[in-house]
PDB file of N, CA and C in Angstrom:
ATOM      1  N   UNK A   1       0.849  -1.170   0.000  1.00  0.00           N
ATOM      2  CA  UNK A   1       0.000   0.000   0.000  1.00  0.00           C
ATOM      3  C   UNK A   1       0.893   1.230   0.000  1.00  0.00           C
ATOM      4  N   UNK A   2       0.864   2.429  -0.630  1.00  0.00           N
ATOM      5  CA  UNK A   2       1.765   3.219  -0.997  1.00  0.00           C
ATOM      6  C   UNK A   2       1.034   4.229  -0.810  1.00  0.00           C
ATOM      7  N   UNK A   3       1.757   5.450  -0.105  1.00  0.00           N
ATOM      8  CA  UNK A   3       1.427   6.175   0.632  1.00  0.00           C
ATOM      9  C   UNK A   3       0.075   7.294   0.120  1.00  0.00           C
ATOM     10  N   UNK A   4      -0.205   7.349  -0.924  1.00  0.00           N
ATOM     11  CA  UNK A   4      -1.236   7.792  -1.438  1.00  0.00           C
ATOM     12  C   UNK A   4      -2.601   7.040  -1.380  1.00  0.00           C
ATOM     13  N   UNK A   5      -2.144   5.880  -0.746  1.00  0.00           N
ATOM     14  CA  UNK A   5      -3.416   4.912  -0.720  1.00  0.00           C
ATOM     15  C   UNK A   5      -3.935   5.188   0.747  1.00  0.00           C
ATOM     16  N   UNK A   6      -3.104   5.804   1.751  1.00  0.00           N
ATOM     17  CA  UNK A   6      -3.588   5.769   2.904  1.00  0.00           C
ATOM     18  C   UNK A   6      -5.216   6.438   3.362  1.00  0.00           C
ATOM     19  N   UNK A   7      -5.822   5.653   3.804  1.00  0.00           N
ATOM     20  CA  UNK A   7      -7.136   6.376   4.095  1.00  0.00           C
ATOM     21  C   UNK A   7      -6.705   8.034   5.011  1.00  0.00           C
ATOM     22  N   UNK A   8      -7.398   9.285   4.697  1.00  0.00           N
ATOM     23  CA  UNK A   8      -6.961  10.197   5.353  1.00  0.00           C
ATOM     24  C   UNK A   8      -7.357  10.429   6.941  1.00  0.00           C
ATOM     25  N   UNK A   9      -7.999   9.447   7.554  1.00  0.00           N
ATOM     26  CA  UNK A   9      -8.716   9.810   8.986  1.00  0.00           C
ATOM     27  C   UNK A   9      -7.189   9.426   9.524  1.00  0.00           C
ATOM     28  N   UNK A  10      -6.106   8.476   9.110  1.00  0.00           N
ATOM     29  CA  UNK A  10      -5.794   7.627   9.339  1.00  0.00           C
ATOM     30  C   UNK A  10      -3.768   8.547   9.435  1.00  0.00           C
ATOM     31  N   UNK A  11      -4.058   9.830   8.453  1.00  0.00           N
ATOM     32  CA  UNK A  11      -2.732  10.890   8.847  1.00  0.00           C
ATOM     33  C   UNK A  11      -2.910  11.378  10.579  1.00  0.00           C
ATOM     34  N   UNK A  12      -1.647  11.507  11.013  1.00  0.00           N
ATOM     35  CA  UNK A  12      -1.485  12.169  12.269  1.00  0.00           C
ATOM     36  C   UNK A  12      -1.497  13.883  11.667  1.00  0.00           C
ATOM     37  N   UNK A  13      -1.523  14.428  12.728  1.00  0.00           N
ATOM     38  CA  UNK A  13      -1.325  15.942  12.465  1.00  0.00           C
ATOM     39  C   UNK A  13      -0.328  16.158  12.975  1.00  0.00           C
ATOM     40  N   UNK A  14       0.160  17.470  12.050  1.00  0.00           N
ATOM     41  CA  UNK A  14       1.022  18.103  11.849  1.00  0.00           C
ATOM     42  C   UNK A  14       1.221  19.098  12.812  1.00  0.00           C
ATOM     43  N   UNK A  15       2.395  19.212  13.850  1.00  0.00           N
ATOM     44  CA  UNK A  15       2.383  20.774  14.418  1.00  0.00           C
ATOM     45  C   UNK A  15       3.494  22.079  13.776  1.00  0.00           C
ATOM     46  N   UNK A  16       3.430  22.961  13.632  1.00  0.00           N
ATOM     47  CA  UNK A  16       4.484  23.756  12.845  1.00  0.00           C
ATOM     48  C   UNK A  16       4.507  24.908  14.296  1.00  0.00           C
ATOM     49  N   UNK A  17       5.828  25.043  14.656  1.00  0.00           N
ATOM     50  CA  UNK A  17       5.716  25.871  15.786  1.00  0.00           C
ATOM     51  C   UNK A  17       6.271  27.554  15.052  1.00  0.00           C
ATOM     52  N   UNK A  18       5.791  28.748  15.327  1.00  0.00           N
ATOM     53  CA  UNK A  18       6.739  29.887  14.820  1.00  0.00           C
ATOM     54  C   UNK A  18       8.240  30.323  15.602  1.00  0.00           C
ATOM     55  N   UNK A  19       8.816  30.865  14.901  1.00  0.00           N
ATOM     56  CA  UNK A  19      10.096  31.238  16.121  1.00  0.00           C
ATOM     57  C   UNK A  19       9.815  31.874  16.807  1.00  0.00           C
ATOM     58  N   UNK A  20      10.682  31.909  18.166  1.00  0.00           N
ATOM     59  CA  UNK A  20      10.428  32.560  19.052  1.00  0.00           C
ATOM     60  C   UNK A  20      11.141  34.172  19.136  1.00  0.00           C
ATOM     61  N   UNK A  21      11.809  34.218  18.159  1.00  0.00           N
ATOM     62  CA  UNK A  21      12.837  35.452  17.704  1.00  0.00           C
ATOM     63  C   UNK A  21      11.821  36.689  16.642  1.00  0.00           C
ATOM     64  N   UNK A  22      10.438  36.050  16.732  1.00  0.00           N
ATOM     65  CA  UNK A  22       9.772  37.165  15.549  1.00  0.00           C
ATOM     66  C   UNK A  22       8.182  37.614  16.397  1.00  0.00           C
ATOM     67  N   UNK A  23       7.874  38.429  15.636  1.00  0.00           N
ATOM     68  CA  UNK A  23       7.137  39.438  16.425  1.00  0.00           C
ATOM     69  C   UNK A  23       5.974  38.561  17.425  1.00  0.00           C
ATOM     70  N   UNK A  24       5.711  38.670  18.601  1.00  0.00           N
ATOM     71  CA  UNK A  24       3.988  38.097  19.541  1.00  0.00           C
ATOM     72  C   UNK A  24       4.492  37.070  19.492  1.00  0.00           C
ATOM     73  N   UNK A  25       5.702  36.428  19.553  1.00  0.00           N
ATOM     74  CA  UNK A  25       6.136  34.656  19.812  1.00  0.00           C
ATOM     75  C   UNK A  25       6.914  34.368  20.802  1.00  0.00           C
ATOM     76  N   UNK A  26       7.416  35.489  21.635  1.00  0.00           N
ATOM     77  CA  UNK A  26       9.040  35.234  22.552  1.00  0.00           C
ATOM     78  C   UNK A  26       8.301  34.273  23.561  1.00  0.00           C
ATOM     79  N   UNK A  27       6.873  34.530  24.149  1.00  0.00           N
ATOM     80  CA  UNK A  27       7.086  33.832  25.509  1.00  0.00           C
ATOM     81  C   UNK A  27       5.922  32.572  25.225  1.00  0.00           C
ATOM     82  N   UNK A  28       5.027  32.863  24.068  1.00  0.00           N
ATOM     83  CA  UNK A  28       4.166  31.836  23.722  1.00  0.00           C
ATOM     84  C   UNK A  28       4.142  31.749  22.314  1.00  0.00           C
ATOM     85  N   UNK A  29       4.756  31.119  21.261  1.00  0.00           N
ATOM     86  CA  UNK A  29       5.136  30.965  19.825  1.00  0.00           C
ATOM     87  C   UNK A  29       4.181  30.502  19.568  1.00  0.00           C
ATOM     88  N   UNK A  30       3.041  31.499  18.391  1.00  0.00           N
ATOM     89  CA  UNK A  30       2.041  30.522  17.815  1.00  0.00           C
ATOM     90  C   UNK A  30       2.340  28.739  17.426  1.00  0.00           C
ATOM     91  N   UNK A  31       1.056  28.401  17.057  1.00  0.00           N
ATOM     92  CA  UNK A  31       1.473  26.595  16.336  1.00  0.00           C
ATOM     93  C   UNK A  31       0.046  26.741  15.160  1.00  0.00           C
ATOM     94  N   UNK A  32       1.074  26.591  14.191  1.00  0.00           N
ATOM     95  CA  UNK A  32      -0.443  25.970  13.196  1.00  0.00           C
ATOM     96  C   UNK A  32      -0.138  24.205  13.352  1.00  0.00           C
ATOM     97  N   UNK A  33      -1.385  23.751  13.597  1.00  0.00           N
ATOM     98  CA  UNK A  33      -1.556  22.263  13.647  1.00  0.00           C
ATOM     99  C   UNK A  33      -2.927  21.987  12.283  1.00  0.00           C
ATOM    100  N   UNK A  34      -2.025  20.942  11.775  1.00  0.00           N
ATOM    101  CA  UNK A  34      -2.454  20.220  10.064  1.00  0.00           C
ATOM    102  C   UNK A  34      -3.221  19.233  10.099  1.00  0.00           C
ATOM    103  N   UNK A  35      -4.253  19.082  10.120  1.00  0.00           N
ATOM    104  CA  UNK A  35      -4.521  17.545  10.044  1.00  0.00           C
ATOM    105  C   UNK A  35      -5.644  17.524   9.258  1.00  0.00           C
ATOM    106  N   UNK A  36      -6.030  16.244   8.363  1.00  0.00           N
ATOM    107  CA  UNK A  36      -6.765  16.116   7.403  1.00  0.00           C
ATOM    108  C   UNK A  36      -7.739  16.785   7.283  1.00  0.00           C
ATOM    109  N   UNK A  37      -8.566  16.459   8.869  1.00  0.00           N
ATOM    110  CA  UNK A  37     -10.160  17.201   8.530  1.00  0.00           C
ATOM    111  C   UNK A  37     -10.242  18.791   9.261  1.00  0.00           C
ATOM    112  N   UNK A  38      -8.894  19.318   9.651  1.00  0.00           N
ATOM    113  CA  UNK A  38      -8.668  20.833   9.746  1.00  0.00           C
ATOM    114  C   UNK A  38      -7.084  21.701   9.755  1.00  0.00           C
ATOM    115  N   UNK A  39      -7.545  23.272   9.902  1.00  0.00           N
ATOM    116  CA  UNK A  39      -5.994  23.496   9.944  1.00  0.00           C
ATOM    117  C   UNK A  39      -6.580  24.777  11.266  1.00  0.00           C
ATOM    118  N   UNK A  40      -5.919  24.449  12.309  1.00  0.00           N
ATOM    119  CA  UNK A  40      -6.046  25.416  13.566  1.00  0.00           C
ATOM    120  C   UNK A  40      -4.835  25.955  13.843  1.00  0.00           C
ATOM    121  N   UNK A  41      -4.943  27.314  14.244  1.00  0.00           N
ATOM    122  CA  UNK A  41      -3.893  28.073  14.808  1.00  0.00           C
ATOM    123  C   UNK A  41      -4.338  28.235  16.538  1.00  0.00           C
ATOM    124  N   UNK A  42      -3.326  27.964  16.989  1.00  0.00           N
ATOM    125  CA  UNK A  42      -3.519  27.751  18.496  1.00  0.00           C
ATOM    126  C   UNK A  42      -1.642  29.171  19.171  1.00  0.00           C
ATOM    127  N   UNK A  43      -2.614  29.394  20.051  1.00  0.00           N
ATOM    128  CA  UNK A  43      -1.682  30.227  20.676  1.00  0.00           C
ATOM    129  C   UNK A  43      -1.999  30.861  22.175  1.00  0.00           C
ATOM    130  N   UNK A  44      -1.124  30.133  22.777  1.00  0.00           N
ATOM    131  CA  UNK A  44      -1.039  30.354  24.522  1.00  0.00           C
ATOM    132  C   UNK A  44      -0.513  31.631  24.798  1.00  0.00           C
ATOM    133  N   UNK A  45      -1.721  31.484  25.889  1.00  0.00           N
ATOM    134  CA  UNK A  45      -1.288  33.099  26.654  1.00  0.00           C
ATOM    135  C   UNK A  45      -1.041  32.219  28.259  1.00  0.00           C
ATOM    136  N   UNK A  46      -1.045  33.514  29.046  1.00  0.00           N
ATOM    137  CA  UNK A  46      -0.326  33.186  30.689  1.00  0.00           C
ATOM    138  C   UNK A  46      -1.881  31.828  31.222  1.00  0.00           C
ATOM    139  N   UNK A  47      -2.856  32.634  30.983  1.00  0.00           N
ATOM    140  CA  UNK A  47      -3.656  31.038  31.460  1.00  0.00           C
ATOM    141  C   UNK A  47      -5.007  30.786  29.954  1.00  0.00           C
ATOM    142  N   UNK A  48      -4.708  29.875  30.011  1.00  0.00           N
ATOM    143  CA  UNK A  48      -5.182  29.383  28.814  1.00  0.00           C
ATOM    144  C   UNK A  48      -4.250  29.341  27.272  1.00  0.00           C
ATOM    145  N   UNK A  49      -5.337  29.440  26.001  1.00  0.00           N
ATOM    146  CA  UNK A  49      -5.087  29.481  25.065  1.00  0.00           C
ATOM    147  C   UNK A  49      -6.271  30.187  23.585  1.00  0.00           C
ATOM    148  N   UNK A  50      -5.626  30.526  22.771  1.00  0.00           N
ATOM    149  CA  UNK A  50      -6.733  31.084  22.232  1.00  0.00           C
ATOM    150  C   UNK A  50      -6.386  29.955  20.659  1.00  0.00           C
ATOM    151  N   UNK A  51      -7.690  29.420  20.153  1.00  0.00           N
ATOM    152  CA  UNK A  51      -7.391  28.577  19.194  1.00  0.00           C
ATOM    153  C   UNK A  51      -8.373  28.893  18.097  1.00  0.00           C
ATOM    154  N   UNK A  52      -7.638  29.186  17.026  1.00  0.00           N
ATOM    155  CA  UNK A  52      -8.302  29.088  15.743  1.00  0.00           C
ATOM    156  C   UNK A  52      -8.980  28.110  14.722  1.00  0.00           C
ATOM    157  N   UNK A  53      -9.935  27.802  13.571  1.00  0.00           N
ATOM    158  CA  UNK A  53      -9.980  26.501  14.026  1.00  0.00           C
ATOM    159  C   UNK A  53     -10.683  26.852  12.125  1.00  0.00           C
ATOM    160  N   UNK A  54     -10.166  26.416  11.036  1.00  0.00           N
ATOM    161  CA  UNK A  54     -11.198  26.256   9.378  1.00  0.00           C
ATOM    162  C   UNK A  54     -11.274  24.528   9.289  1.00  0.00           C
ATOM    163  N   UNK A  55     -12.121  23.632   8.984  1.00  0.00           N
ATOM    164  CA  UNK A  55     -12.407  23.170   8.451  1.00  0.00           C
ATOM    165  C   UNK A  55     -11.639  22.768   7.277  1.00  0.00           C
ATOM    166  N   UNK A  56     -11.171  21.333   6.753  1.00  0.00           N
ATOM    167  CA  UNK A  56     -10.366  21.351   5.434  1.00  0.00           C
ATOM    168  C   UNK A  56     -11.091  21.704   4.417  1.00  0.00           C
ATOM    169  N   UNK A  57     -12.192  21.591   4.176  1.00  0.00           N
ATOM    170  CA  UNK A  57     -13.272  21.404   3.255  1.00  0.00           C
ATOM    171  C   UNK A  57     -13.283  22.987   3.102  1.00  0.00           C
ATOM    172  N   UNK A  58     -13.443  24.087   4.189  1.00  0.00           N
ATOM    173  CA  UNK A  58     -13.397  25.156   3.854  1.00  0.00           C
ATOM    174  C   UNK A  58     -12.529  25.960   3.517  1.00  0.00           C
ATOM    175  N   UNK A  59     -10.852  25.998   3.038  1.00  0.00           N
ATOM    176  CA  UNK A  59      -9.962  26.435   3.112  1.00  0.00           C
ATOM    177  C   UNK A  59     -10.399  26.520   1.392  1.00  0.00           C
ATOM    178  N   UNK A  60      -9.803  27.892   0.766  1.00  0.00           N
ATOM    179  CA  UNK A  60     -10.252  28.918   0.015  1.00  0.00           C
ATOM    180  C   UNK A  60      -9.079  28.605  -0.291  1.00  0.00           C
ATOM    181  N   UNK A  61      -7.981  29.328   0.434  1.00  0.00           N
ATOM    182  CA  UNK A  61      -6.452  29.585  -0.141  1.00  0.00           C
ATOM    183  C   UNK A  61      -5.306  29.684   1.106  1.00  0.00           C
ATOM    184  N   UNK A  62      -4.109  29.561   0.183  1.00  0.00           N
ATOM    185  CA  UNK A  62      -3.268  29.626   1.459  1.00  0.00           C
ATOM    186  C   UNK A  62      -2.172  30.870   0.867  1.00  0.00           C
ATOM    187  N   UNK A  63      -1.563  31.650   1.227  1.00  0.00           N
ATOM    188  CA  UNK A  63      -0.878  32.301   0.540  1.00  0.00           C
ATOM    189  C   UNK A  63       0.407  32.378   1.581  1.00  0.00           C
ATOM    190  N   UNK A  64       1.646  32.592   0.928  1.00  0.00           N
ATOM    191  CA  UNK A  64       2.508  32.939   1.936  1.00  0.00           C
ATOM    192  C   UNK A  64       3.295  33.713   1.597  1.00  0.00           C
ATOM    193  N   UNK A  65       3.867  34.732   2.491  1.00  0.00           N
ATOM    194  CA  UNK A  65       4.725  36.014   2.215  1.00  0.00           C
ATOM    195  C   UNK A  65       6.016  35.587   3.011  1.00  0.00           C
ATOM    196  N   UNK A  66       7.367  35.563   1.835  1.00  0.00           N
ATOM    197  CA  UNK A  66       8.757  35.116   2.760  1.00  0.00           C
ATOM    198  C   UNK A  66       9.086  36.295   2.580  1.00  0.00           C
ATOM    199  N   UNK A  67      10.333  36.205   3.999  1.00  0.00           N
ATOM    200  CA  UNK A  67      11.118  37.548   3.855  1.00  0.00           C
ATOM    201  C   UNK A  67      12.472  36.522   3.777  1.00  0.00           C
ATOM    202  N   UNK A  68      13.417  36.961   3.930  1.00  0.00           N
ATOM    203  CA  UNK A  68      15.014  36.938   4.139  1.00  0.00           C
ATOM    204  C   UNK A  68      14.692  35.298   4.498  1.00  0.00           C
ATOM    205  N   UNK A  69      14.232  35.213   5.996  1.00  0.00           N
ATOM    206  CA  UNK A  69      14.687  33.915   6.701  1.00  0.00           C
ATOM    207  C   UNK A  69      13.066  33.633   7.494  1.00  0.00           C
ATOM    208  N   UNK A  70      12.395  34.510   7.774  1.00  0.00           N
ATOM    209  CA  UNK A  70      10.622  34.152   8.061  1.00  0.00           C
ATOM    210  C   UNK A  70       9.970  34.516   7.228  1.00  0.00           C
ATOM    211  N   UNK A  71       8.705  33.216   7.150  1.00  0.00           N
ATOM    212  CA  UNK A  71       7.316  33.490   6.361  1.00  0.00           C
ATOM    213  C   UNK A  71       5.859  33.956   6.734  1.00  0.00           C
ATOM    214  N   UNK A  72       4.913  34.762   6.699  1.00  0.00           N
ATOM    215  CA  UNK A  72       4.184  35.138   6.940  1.00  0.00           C
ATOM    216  C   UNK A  72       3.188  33.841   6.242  1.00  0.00           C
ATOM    217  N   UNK A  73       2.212  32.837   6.611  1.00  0.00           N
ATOM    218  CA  UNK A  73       1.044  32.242   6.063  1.00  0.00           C
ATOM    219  C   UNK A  73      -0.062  32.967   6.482  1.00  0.00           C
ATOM    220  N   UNK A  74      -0.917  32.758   5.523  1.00  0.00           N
ATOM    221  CA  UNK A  74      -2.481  33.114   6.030  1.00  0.00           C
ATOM    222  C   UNK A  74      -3.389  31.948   5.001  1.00  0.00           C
ATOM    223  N   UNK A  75      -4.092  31.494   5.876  1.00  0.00           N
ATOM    224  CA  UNK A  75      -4.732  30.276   5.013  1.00  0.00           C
ATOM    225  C   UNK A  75      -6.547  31.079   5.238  1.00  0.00           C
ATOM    226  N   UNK A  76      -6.779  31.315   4.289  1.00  0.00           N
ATOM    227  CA  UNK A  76      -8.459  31.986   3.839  1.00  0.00           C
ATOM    228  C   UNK A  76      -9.678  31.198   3.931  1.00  0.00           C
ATOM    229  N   UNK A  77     -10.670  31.065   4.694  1.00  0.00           N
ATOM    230  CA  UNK A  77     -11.535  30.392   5.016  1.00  0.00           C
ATOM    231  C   UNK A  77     -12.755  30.936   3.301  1.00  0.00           C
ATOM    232  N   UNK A  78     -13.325  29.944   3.193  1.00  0.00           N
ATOM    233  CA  UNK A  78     -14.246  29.369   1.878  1.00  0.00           C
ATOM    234  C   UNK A  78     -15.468  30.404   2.536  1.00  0.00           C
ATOM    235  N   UNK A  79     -15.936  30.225   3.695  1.00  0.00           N
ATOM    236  CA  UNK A  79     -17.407  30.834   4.388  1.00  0.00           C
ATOM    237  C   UNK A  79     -17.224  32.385   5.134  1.00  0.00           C
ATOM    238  N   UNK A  80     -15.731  32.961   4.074  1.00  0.00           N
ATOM    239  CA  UNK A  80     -16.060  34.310   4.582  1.00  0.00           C
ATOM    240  C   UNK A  80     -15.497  35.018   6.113  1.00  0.00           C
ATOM    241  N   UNK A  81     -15.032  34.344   6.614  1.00  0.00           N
ATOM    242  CA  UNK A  81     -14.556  34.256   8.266  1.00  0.00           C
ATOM    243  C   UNK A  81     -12.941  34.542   8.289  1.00  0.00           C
ATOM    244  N   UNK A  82     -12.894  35.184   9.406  1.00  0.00           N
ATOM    245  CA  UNK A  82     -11.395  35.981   9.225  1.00  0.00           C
ATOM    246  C   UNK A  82     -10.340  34.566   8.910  1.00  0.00           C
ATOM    247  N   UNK A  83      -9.767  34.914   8.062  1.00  0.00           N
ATOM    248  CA  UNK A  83      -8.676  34.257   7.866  1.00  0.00           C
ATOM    249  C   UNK A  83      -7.257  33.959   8.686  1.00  0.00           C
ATOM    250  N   UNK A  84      -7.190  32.323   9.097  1.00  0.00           N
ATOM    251  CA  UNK A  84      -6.007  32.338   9.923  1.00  0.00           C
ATOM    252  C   UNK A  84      -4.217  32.987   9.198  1.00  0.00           C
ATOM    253  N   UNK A  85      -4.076  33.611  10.175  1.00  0.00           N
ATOM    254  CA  UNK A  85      -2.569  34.161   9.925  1.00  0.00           C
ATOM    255  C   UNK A  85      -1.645  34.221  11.093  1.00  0.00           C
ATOM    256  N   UNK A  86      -0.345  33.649  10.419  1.00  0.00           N
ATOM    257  CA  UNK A  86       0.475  32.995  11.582  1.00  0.00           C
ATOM    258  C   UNK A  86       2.054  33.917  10.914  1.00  0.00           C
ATOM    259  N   UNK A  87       2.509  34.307  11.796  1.00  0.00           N
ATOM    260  CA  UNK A  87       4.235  34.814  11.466  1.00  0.00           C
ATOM    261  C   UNK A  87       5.313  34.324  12.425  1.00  0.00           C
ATOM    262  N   UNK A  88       6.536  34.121  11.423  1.00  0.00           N
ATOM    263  CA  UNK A  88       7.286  33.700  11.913  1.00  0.00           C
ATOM    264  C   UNK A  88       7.800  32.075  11.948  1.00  0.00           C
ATOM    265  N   UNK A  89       7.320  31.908  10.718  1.00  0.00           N
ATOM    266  CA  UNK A  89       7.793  30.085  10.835  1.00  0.00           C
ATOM    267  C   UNK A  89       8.864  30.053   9.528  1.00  0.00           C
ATOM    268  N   UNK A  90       9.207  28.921   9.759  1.00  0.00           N
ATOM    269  CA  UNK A  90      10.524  28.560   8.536  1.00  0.00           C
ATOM    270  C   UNK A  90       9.858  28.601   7.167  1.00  0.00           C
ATOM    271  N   UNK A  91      10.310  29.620   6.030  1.00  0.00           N
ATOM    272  CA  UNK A  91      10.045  28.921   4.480  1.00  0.00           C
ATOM    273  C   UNK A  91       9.430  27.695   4.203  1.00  0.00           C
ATOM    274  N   UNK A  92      10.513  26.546   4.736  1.00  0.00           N
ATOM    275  CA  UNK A  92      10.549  25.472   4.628  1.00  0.00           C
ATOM    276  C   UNK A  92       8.979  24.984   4.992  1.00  0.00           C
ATOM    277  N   UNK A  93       8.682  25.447   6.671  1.00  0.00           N
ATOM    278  CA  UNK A  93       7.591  24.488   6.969  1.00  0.00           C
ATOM    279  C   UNK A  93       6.645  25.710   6.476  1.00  0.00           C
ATOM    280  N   UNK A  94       6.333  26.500   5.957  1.00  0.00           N
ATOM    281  CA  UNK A  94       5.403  27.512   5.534  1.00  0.00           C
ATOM    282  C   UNK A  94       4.600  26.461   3.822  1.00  0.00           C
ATOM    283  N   UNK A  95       5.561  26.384   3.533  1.00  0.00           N
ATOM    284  CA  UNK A  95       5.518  25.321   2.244  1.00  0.00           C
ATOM    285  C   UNK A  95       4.868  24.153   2.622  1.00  0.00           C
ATOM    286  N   UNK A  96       5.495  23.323   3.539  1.00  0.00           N
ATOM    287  CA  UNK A  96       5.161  21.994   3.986  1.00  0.00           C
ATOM    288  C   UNK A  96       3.790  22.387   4.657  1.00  0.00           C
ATOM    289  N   UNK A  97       3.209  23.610   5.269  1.00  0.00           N
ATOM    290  CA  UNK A  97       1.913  23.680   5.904  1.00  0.00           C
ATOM    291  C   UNK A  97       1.258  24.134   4.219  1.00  0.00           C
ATOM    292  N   UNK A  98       1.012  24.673   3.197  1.00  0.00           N
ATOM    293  CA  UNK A  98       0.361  24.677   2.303  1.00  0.00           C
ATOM    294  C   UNK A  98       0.224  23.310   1.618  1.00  0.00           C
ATOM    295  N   UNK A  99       1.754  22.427   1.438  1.00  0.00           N
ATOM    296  CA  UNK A  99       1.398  21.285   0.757  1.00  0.00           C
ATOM    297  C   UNK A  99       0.397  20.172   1.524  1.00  0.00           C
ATOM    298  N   UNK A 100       0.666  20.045   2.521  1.00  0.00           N
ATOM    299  CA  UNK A 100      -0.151  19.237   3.909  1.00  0.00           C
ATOM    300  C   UNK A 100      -2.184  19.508   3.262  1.00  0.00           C
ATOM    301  N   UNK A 101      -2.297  20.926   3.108  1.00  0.00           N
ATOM    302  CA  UNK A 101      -3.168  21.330   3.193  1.00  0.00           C
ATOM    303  C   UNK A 101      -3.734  21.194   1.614  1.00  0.00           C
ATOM    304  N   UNK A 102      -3.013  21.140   0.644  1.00  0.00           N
ATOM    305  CA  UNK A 102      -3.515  20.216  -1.089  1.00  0.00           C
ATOM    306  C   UNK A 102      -3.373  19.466  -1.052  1.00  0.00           C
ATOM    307  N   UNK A 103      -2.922  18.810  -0.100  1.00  0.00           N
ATOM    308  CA  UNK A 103      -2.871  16.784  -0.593  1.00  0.00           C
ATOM    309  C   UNK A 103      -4.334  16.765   0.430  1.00  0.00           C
ATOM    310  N   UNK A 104      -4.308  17.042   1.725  1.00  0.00           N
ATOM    311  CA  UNK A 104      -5.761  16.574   2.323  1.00  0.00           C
ATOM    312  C   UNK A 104      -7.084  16.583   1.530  1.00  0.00           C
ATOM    313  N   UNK A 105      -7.036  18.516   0.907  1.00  0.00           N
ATOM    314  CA  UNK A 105      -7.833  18.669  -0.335  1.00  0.00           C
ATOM    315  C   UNK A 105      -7.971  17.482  -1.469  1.00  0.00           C
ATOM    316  N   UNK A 106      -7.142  17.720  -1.661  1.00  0.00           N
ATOM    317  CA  UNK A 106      -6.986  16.313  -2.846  1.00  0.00           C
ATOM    318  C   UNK A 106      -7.472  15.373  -2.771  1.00  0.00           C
ATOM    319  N   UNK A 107      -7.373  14.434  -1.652  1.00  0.00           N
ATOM    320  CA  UNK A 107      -7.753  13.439  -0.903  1.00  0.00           C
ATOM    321  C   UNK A 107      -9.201  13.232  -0.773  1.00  0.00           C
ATOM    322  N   UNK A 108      -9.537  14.046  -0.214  1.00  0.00           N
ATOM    323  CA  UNK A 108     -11.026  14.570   0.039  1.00  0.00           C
ATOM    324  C   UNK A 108     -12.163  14.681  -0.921  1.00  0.00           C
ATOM    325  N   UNK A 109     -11.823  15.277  -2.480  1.00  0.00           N
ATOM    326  CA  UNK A 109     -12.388  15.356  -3.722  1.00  0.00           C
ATOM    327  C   UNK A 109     -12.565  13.166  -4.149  1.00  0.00           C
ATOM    328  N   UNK A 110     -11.390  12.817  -4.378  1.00  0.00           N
ATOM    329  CA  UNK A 110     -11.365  11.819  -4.709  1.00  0.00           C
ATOM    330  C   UNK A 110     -12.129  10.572  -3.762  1.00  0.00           C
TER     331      UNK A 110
END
């Protein structure tokens, strides 16, 4: 069975943490967390947490703005609703959180 065959309930999720060196991250670093049937932005304060939360089915778009060495994502909700936006994560996983988020799509159609 080859990895495209995997049923999607059946992916773990993804956590992408931001650095702690870029703006609203030093003492609680956002996390976008990936997983098939959503993409949430979660971010701790002194008690609690405040968590964001689209639906895969509803994700519109993902766009991302690099600079030098951090990326700005914002992934656009389908139903109109503020769009999650996260700063401060690697190129690298800024990419890997958009691709995460067309293969689930993908998945999902088929």
């Amino acid at each position: 069975m080859g990895a495209t065959d995997v049923p999607m309930d059946s992916s773990p999720a993804e956590t992408f943490t931001a650095s702690r060196w870029t703006q609203g991250n030093f003492l609680f670093p956002t996390k976008i967390i990936v997983s098939p049937q959503r993409v949430s932005r979660v971010k701790s304060r002194l008690f609690g947490s405040n968590e964001e939360t689209i639906p895969m089915s509803k994700v519109a778009s993902v766009h991302i703005k690099t600079g030098v060495v951090w990326s700005e994502i914002v992934i656009e909700s389908a139903g109109g609703a503020d769009p999650i936006t996260s700063y401060g994560h690697r190129k690298r996983d800024a990419q890997r959180i958009r691709d995460l988020i067309e293969q689930y799509q993908a998945q999902s159609r088929t």
